[in-house]
C-alpha atoms as a PDB file:
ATOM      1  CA  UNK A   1      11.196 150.677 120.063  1.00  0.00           C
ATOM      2  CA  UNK A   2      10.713 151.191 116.274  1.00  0.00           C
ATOM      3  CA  UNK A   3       9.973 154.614 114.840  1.00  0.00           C
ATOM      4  CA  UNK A   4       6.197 155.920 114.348  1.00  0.00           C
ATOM      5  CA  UNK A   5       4.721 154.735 110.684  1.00  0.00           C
ATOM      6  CA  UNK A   6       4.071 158.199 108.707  1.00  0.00           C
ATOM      7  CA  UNK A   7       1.448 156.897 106.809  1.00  0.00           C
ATOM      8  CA  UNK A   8      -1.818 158.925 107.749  1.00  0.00           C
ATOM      9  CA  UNK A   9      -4.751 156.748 109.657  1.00  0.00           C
ATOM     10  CA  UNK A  10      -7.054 156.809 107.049  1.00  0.00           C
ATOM     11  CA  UNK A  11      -4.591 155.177 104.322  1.00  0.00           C
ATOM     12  CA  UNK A  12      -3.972 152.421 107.230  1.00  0.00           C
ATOM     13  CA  UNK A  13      -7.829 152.089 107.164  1.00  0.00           C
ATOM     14  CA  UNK A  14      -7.726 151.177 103.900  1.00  0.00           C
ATOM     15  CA  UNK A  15      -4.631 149.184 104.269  1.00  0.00           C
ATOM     16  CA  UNK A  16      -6.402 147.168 107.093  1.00  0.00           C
ATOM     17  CA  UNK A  17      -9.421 147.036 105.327  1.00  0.00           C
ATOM     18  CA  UNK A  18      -7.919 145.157 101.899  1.00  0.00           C
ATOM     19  CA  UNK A  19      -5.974 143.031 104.736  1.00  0.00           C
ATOM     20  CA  UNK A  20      -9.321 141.676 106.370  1.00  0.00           C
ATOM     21  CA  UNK A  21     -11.129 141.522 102.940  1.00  0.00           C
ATOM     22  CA  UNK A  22      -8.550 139.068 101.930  1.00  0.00           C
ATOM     23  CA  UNK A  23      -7.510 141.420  98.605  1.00  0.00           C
ATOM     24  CA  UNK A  24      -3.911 140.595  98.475  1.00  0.00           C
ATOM     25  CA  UNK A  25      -1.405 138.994 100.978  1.00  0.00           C
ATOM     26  CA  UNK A  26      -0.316 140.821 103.867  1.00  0.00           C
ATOM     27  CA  UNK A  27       3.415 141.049 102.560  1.00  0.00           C
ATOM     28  CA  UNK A  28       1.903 142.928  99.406  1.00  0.00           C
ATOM     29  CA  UNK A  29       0.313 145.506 101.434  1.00  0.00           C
ATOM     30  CA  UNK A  30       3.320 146.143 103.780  1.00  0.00           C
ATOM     31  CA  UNK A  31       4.922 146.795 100.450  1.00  0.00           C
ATOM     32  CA  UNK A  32       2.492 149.010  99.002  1.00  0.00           C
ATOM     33  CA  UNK A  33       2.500 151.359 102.156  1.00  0.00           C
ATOM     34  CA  UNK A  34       6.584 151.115 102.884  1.00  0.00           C
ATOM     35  CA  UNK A  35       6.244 149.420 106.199  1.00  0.00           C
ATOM     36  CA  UNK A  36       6.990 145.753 107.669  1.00  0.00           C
ATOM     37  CA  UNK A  37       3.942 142.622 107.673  1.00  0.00           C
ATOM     38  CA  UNK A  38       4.603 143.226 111.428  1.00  0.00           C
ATOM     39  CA  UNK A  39       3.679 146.959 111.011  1.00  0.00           C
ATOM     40  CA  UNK A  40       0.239 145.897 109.140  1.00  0.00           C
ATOM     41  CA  UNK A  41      -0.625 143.197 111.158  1.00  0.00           C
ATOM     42  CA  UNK A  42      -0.375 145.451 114.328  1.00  0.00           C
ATOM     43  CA  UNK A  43      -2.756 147.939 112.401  1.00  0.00           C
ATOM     44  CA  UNK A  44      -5.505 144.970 112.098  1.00  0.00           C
ATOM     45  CA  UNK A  45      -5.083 144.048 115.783  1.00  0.00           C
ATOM     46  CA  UNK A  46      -5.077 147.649 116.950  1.00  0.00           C
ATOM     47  CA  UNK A  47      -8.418 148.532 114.407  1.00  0.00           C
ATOM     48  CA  UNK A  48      -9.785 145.003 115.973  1.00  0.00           C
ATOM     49  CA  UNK A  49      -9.904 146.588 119.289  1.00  0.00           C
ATOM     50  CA  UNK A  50     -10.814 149.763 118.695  1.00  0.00           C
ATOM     51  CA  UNK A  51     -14.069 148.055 117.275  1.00  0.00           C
ATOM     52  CA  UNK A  52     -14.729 146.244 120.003  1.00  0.00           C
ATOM     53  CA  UNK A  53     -14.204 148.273 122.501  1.00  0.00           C
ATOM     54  CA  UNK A  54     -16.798 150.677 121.012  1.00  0.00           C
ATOM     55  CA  UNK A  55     -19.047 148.119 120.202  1.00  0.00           C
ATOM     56  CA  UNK A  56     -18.817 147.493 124.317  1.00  0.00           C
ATOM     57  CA  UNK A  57     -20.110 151.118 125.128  1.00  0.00           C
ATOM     58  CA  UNK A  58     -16.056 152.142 126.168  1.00  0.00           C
ATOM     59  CA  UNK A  59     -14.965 155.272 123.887  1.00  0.00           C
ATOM     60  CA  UNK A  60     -11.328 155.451 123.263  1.00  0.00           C
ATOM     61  CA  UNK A  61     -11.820 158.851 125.102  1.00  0.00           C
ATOM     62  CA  UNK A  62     -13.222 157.223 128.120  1.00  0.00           C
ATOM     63  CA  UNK A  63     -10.459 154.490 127.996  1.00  0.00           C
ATOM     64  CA  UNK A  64      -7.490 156.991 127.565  1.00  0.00           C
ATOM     65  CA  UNK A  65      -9.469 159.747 130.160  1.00  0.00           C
ATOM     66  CA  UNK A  66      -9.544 156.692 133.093  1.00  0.00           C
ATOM     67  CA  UNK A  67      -5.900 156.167 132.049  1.00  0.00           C
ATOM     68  CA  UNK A  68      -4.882 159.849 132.217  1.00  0.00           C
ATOM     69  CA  UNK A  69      -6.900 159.974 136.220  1.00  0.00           C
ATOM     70  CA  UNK A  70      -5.025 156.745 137.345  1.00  0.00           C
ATOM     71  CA  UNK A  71      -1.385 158.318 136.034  1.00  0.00           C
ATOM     72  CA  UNK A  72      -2.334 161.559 137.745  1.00  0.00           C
ATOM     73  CA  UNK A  73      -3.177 159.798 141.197  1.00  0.00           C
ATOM     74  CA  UNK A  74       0.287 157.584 140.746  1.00  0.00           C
ATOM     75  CA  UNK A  75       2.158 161.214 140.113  1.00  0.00           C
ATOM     76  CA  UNK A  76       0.086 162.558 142.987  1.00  0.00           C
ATOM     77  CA  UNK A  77       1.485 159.689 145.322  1.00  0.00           C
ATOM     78  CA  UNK A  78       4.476 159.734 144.500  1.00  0.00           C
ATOM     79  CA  UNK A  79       5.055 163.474 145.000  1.00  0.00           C
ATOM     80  CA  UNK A  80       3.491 163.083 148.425  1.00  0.00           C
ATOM     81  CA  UNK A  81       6.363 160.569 149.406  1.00  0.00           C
ATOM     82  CA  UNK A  82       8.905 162.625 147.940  1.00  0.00           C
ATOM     83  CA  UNK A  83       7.905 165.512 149.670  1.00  0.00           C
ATOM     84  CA  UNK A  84       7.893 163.091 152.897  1.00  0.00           C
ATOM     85  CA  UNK A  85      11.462 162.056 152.116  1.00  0.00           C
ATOM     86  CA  UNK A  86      12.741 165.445 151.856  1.00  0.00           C
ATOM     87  CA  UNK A  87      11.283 166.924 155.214  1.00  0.00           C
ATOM     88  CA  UNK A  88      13.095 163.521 156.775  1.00  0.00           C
ATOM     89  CA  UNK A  89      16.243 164.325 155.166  1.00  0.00           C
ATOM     90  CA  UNK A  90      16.524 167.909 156.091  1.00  0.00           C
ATOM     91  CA  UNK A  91      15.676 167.352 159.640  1.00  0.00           C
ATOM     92  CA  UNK A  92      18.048 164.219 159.573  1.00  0.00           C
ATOM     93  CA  UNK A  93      20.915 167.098 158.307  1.00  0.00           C
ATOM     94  CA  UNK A  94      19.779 169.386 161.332  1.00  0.00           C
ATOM     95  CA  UNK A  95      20.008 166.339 163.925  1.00  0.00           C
ATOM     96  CA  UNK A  96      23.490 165.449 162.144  1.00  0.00           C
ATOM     97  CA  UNK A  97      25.176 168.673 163.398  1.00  0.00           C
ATOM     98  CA  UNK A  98      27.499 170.961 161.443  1.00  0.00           C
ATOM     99  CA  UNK A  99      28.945 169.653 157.947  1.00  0.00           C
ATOM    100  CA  UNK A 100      32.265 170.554 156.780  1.00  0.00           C
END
């Protein structure tokens, strides 16, 4: 995984921006900011659907807020079946007998 860009979000704004207006090639923009054509052309697909999904009603609150309740009910699961497994294996060690 590559490192995190430092360049603030409102400089990629205007990064993206000159990109879409067609104001100079990608390759002169990556340049200009210090980071890869890959780097800028993720920016334009990542501002792309950011605008769409709030031109669809969904807030990137509401997006990232139904993300954070389905990861909490996952964690919730899963500590539910660990706590399962670990009543099993302690009364598993009391059935065993003794250890040495």
């Amino acid at each position: 995984m590559g490192r995190k860009s430092e360049v603030p979000a409102d400089k990629r704004v205007e990064l993206v921006l000159a990109l879409l207006r067609k104001e100079e090639p990608a390759a002169q923009i990556a340049r200009r900011a210090g980071v890869s054509e890959q780097t800028v052309y993720r920016w334009r697909d990542e501002f792309i659907s950011g605008g769409k999904a709030q031109l669809a009603g969904k807030s990137s609150d509401a997006v990232a807020s139904k993300e954070l309740a389905k990861l909490q009910r996952e964690i919730e699961s899963r500590e539910q079946v660990i706590g399962e497994l670990t009543i099993a294996n302690r009364i598993l060690k009391k059935l065993s007998g003794p250890s040495l």
